[in-house]
C-alpha atoms as a PDB file:
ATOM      1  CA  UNK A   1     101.990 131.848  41.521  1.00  0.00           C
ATOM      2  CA  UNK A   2      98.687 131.279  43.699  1.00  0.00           C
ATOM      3  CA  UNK A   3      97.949 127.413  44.901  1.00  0.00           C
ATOM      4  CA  UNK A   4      94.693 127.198  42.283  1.00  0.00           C
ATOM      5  CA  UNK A   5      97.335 127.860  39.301  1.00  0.00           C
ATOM      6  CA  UNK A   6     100.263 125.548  41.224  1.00  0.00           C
ATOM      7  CA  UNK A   7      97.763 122.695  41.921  1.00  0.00           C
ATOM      8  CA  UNK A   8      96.628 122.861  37.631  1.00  0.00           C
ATOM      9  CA  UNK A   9     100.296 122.805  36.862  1.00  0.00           C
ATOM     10  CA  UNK A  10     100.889 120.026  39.128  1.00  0.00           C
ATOM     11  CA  UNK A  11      98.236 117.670  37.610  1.00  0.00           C
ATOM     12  CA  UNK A  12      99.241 118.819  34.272  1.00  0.00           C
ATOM     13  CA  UNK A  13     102.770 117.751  34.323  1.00  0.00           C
ATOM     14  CA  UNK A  14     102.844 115.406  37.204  1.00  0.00           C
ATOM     15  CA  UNK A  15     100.080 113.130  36.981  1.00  0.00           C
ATOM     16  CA  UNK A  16      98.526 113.200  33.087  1.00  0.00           C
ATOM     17  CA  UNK A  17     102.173 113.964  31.122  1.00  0.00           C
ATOM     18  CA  UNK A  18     104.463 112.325  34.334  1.00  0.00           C
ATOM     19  CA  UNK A  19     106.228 109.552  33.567  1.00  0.00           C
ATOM     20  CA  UNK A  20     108.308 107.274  36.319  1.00  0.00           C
ATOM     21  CA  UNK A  21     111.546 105.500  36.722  1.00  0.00           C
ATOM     22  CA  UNK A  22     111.040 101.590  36.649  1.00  0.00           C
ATOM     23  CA  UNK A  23     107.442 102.186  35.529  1.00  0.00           C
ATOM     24  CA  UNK A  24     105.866 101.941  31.945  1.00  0.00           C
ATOM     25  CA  UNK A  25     103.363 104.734  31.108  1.00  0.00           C
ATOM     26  CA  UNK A  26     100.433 103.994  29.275  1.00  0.00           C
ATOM     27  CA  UNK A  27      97.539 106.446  29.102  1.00  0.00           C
ATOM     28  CA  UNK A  28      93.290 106.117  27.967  1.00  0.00           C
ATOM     29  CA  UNK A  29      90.752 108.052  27.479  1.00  0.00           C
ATOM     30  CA  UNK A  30      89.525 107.463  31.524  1.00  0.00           C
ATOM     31  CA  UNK A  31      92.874 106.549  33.505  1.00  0.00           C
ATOM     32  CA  UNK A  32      96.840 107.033  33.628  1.00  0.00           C
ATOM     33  CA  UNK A  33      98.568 104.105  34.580  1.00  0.00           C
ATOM     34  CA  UNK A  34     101.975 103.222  35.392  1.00  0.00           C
ATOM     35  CA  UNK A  35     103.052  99.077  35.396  1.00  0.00           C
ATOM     36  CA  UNK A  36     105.658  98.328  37.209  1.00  0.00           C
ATOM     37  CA  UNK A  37     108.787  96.495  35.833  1.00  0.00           C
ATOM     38  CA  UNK A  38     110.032  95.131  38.974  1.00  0.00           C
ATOM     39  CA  UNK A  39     107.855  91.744  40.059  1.00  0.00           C
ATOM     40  CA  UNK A  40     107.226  93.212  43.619  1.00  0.00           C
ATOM     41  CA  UNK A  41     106.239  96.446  43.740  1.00  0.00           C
ATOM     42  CA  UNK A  42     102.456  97.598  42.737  1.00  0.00           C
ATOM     43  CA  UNK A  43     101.236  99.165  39.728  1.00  0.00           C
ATOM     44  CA  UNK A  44      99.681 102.806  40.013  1.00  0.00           C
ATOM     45  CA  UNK A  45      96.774 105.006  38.757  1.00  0.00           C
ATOM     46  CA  UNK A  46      97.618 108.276  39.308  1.00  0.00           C
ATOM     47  CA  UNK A  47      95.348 110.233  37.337  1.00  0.00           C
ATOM     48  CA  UNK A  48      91.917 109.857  36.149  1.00  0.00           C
ATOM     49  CA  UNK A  49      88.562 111.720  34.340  1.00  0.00           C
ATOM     50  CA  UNK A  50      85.659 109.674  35.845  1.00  0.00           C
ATOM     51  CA  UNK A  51      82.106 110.828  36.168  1.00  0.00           C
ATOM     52  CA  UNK A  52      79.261 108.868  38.594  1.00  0.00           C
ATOM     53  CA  UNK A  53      78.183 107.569  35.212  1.00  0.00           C
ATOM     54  CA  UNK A  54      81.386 105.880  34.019  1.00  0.00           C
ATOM     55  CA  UNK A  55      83.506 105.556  37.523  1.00  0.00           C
ATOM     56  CA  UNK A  56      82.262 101.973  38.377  1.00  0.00           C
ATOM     57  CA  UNK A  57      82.507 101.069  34.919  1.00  0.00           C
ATOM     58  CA  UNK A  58      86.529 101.963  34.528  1.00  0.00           C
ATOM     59  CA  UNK A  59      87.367 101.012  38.051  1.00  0.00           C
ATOM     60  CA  UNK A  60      86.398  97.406  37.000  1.00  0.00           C
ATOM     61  CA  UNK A  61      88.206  97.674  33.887  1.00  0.00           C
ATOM     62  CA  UNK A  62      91.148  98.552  35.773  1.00  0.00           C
ATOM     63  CA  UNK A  63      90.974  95.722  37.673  1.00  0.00           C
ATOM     64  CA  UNK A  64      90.324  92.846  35.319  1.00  0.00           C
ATOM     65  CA  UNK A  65      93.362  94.844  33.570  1.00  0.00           C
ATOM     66  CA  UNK A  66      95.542  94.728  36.385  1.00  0.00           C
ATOM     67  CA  UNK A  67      94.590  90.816  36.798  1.00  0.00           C
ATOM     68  CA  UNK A  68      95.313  90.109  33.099  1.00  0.00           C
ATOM     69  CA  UNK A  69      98.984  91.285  33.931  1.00  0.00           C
ATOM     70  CA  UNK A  70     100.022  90.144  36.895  1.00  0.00           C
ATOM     71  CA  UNK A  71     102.309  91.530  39.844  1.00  0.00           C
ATOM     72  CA  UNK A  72     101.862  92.692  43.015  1.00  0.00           C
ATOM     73  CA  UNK A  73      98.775  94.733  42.795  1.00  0.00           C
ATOM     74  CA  UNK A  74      97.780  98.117  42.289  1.00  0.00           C
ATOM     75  CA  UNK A  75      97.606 101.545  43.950  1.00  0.00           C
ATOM     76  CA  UNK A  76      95.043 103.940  43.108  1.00  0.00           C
ATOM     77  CA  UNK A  77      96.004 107.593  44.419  1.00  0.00           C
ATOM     78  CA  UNK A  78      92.982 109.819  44.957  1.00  0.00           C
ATOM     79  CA  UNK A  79      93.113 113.865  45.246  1.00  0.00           C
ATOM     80  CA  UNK A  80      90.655 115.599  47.333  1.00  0.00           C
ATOM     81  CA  UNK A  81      89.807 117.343  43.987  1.00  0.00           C
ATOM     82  CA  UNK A  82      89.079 113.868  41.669  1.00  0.00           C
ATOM     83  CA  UNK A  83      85.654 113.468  40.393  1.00  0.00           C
ATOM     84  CA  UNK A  84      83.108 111.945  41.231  1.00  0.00           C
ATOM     85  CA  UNK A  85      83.275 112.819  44.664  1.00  0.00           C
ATOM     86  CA  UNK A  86      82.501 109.843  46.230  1.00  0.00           C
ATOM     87  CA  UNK A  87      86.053 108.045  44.553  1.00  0.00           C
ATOM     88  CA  UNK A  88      87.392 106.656  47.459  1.00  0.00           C
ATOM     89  CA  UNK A  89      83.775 105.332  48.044  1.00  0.00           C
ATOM     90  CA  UNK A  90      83.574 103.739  45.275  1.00  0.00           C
ATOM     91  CA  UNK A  91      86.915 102.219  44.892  1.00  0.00           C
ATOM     92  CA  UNK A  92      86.024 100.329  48.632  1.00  0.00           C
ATOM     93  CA  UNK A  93      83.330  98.695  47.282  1.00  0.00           C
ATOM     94  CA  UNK A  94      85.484  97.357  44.369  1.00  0.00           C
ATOM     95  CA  UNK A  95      87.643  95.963  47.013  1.00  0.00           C
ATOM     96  CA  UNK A  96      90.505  98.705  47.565  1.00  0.00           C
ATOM     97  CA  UNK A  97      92.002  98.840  50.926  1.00  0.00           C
ATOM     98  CA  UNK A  98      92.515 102.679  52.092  1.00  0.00           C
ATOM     99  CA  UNK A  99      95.846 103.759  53.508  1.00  0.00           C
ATOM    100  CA  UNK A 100      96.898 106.498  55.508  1.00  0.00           C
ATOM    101  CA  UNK A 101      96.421 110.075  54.097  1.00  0.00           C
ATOM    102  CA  UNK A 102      98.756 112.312  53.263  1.00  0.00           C
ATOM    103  CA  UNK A 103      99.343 116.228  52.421  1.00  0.00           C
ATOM    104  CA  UNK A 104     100.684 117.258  48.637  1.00  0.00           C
ATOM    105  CA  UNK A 105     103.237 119.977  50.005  1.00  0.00           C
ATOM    106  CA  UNK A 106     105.052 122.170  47.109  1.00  0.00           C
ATOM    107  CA  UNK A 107     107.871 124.881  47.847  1.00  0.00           C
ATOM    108  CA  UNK A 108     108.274 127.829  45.334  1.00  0.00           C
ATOM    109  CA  UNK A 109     111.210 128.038  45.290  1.00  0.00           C
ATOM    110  CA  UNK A 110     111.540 131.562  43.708  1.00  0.00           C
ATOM    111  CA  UNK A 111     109.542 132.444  46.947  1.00  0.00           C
ATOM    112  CA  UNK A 112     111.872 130.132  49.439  1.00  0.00           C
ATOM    113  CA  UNK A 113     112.988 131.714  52.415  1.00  0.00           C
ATOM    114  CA  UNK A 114     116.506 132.094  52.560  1.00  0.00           C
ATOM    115  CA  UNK A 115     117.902 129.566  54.994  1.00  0.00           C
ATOM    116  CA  UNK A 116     116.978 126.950  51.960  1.00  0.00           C
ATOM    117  CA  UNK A 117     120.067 128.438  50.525  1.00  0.00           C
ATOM    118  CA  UNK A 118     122.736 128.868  52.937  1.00  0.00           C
ATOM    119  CA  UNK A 119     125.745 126.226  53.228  1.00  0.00           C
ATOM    120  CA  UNK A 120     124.499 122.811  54.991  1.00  0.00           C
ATOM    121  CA  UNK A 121     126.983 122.102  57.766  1.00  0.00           C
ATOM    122  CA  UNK A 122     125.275 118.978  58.458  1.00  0.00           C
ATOM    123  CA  UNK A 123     127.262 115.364  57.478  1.00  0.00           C
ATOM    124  CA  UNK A 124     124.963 115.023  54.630  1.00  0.00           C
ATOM    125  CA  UNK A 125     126.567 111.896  52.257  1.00  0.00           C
ATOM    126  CA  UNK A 126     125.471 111.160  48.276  1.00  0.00           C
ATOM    127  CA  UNK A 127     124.688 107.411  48.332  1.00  0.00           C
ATOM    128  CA  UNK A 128     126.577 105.700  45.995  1.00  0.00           C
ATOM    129  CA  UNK A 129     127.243 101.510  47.772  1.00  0.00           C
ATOM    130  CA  UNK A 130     125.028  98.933  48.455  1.00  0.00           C
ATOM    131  CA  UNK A 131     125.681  99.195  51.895  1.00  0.00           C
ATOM    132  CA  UNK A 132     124.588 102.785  52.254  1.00  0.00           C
ATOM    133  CA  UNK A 133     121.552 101.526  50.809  1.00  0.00           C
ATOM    134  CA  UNK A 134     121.127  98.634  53.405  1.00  0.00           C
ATOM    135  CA  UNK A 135     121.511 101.198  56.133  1.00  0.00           C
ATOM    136  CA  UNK A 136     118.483 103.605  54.842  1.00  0.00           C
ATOM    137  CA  UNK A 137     116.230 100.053  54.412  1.00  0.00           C
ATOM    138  CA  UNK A 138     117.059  99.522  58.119  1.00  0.00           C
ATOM    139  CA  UNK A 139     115.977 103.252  59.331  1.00  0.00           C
ATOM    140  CA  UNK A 140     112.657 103.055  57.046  1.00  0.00           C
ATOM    141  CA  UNK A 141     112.218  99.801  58.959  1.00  0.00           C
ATOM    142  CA  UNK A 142     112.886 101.077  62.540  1.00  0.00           C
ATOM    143  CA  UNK A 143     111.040 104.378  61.862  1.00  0.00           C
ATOM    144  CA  UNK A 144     107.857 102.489  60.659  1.00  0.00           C
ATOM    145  CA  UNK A 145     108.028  99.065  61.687  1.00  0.00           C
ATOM    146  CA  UNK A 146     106.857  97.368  58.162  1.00  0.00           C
ATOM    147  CA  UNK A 147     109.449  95.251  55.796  1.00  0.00           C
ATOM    148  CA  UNK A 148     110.914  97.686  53.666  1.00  0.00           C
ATOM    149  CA  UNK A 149     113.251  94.516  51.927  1.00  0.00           C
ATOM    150  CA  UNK A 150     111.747  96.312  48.460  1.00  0.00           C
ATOM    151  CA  UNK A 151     113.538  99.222  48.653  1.00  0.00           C
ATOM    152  CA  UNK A 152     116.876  97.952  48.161  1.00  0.00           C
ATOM    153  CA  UNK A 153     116.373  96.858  45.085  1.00  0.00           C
ATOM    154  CA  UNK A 154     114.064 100.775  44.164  1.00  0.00           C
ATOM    155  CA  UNK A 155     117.185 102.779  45.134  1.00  0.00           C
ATOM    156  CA  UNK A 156     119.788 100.302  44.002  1.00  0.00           C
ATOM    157  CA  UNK A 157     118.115 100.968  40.291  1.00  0.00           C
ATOM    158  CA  UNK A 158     117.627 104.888  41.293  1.00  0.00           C
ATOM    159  CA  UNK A 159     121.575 104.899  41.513  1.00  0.00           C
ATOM    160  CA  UNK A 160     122.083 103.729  37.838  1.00  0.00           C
ATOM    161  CA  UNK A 161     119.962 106.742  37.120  1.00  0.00           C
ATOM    162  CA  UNK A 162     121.695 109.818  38.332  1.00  0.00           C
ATOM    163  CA  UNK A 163     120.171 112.066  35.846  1.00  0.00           C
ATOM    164  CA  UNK A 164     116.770 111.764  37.399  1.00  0.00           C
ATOM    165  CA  UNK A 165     117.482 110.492  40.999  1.00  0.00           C
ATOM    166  CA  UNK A 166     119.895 111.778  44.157  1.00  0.00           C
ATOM    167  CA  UNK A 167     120.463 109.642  47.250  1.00  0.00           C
ATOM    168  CA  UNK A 168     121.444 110.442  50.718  1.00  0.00           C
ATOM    169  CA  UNK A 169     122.106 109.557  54.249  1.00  0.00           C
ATOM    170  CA  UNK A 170     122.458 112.384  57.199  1.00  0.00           C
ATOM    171  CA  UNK A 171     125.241 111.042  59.861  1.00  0.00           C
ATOM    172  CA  UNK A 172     125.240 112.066  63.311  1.00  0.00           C
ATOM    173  CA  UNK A 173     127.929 110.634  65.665  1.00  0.00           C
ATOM    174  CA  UNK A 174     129.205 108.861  63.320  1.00  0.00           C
ATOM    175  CA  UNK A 175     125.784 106.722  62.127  1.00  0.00           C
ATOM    176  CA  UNK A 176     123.739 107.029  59.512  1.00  0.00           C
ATOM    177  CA  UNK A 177     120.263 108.196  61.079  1.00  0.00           C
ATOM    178  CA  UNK A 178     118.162 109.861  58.465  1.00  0.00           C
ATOM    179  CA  UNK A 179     117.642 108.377  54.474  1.00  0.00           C
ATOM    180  CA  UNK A 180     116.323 110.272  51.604  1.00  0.00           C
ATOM    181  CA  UNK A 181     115.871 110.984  48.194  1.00  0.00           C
ATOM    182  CA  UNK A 182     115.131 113.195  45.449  1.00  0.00           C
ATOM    183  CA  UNK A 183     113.037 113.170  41.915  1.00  0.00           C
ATOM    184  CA  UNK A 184     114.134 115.399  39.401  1.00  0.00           C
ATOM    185  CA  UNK A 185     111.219 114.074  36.285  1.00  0.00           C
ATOM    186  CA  UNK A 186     111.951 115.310  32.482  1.00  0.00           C
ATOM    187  CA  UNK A 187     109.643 117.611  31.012  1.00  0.00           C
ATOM    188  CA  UNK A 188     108.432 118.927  34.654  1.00  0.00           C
ATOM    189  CA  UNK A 189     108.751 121.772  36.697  1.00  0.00           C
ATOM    190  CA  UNK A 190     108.573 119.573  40.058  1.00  0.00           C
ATOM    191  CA  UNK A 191     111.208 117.958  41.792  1.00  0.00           C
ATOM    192  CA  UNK A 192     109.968 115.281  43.973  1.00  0.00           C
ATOM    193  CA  UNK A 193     111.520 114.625  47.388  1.00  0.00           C
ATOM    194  CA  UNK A 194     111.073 111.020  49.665  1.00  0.00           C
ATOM    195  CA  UNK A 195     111.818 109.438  52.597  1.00  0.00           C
ATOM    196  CA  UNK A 196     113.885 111.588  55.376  1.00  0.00           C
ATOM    197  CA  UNK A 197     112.473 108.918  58.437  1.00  0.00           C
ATOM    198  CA  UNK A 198     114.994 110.174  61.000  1.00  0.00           C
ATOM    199  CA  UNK A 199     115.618 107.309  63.935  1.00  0.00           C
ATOM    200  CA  UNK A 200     113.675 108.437  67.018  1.00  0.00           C
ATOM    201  CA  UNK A 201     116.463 109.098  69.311  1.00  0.00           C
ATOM    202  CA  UNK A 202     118.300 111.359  67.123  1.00  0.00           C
ATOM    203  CA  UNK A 203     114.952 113.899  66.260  1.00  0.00           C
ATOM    204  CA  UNK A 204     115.414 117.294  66.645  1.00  0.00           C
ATOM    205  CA  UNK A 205     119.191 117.678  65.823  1.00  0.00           C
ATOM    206  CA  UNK A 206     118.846 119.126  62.678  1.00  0.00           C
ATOM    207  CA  UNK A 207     119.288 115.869  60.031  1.00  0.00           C
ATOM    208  CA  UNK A 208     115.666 116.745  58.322  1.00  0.00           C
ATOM    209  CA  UNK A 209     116.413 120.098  57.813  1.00  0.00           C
ATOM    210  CA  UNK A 210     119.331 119.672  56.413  1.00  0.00           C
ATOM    211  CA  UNK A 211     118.442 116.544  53.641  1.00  0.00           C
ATOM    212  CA  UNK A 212     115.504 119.254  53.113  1.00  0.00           C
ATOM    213  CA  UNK A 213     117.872 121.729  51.922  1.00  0.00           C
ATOM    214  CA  UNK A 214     120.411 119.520  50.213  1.00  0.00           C
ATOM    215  CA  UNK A 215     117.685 118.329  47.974  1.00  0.00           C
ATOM    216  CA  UNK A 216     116.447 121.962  47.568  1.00  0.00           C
ATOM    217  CA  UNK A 217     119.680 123.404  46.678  1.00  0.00           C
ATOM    218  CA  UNK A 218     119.866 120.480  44.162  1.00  0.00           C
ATOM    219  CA  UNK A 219     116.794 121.078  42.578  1.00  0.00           C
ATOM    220  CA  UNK A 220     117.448 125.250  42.325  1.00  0.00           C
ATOM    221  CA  UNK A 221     120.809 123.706  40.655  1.00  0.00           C
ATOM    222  CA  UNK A 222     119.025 121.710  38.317  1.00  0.00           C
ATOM    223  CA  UNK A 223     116.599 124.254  37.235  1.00  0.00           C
ATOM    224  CA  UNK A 224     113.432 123.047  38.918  1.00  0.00           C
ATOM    225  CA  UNK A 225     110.729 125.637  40.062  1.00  0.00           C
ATOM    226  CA  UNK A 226     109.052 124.008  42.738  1.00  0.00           C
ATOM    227  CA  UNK A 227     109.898 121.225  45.416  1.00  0.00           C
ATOM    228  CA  UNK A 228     106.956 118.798  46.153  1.00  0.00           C
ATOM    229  CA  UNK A 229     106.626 116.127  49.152  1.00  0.00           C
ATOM    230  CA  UNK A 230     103.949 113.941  50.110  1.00  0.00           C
ATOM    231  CA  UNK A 231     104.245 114.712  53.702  1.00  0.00           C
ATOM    232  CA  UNK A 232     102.799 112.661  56.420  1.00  0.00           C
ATOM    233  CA  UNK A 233     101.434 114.799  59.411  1.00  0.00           C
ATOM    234  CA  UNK A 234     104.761 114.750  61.230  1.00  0.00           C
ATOM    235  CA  UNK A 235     106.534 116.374  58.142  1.00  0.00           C
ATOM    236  CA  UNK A 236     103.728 118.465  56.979  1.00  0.00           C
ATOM    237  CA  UNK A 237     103.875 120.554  60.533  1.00  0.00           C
ATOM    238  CA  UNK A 238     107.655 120.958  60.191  1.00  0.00           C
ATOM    239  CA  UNK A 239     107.558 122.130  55.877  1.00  0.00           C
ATOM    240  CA  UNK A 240     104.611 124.496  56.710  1.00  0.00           C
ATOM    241  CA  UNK A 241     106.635 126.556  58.691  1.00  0.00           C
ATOM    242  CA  UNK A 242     109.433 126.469  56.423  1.00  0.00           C
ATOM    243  CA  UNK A 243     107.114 127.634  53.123  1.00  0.00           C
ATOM    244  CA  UNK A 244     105.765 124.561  51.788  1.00  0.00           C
ATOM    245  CA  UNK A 245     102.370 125.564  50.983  1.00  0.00           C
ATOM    246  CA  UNK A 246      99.633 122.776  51.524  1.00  0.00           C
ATOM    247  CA  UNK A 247      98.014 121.791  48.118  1.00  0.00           C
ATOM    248  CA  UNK A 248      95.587 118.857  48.509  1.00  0.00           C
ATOM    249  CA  UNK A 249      94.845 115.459  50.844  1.00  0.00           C
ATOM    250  CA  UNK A 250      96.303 112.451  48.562  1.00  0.00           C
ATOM    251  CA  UNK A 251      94.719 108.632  49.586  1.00  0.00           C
ATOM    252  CA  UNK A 252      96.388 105.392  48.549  1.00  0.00           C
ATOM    253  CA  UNK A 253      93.587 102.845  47.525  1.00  0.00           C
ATOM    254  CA  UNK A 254      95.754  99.584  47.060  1.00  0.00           C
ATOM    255  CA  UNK A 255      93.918  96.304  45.292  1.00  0.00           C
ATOM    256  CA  UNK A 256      95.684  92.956  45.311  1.00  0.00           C
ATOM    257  CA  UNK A 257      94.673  90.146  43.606  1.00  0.00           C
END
């Protein structure tokens, strides 16, 4: 399947029909939204038909919305391919903050090369305690240096859910050095994959590659066509060469109240 026809199916299934754990789905005619049912955590738009007429018009609405509700705040994710073309531009002046940008990566996997599917020797664990959760909040934290307190409470709900959500740590020596987890939405073709920080000193042994292919070999299990990652620069490099094919630029535009 080309990227054009890959990139349609994507924001057919993913971001108009998608729906999320923890997050209620409710669509109009200008805007998908997703409110969050946990008190700290943001609400998201993920999908949306604007023109330069009627963008400043629903990004307002959005807004006084969002305001009428309550919680944390909300995310706005742009695609390099959203209309009108000046988005991000427009959500600014409304008083969105821009955060870093990232690369929508998707693996055929009828196309994968082969190592995807050959026996992972790594220590690779299935989270299933608090504490296993505790240690991938600390490794998020140490990788990126922000509070990542939130997450316990994200995964510690993903584990209730084992139908649409896998959990794992990578151990080398002996210590858990590399979180992750894995998507696996009804009624899509995509299986989602997040996380994999790996602590700095213990880069370059192999623990990516192999919570890479755990969750691939899961997905192939589970009947999903295609693997997708929001990948920062770091990862993107590392899943090109590996047969992720680049898609689109993704921007989180985050408004708190």
């Amino acid at each position: 399947m080309d990227t054009l026809a890959i990139l349609a199916l994507y924001d057919e299934q993913e971001r108009r029909q998608g729906t999320h754990s923890l997050y209620r789905r409710e669509e109009t005619p200008d805007v998908v939204r997703h409110i969050c049912t946990l008190p700290n955590r943001l609400h998201f738009v993920i999908y949306s038909q604007l023109t330069a007429v009627t963008a400043n018009r629903v990004i307002q609405e959005q807004i006084t919305y969002f305001q009428s509700i309550g919680g944390s705040g909300l995310e706005w994710k742009v695609y390099d391919h959203d209309q009108p073309s000046d988005l991000k531009e427009r959500l600014s002046a409304h008083g969105f903050e821009p955060d870093e940008a990232e690369g929508l990566l998707v693996l055929d996997m009828e196309e994968a090369p082969d190592s995807y599917w050959q026996p992972v020797t790594a220590d690779v664990r299935r989270v299933t305690t608090i504490v296993q959760i505790r240690d991938i909040v600390a490794i998020q934290q140490q990788v990126w240096g922000h509070d990542f307190h939130w997450l316990e409470e994200q995964l510690s709900e993903f584990l209730k859910e084992p139908e649409q959500w896998s959990v794992y740590l990578v151990y080398l020596d002996g210590k858990p050095v590399c979180g992750a987890w894995a998507s696996f939405p009804p009624g899509s073709q995509f299986a989602g994959m997040w996380g994999g920080a790996t602590l700095v000193d213990y880069r370059g042994r192999g623990a990516y590659t192999a919570v890479v292919n755990t969750r691939a070999q899961e997905a192939r299990q589970r009947g999903y066509r295609f693997l997708m990652i929001d990948a920062s620069d770091m990862s993107r490099a590392i899943l090109q060469k590996r047969g992720f094919r680049f898609l689109t630029n993704t921007y989180p535009y985050t408004w708190k109240p």
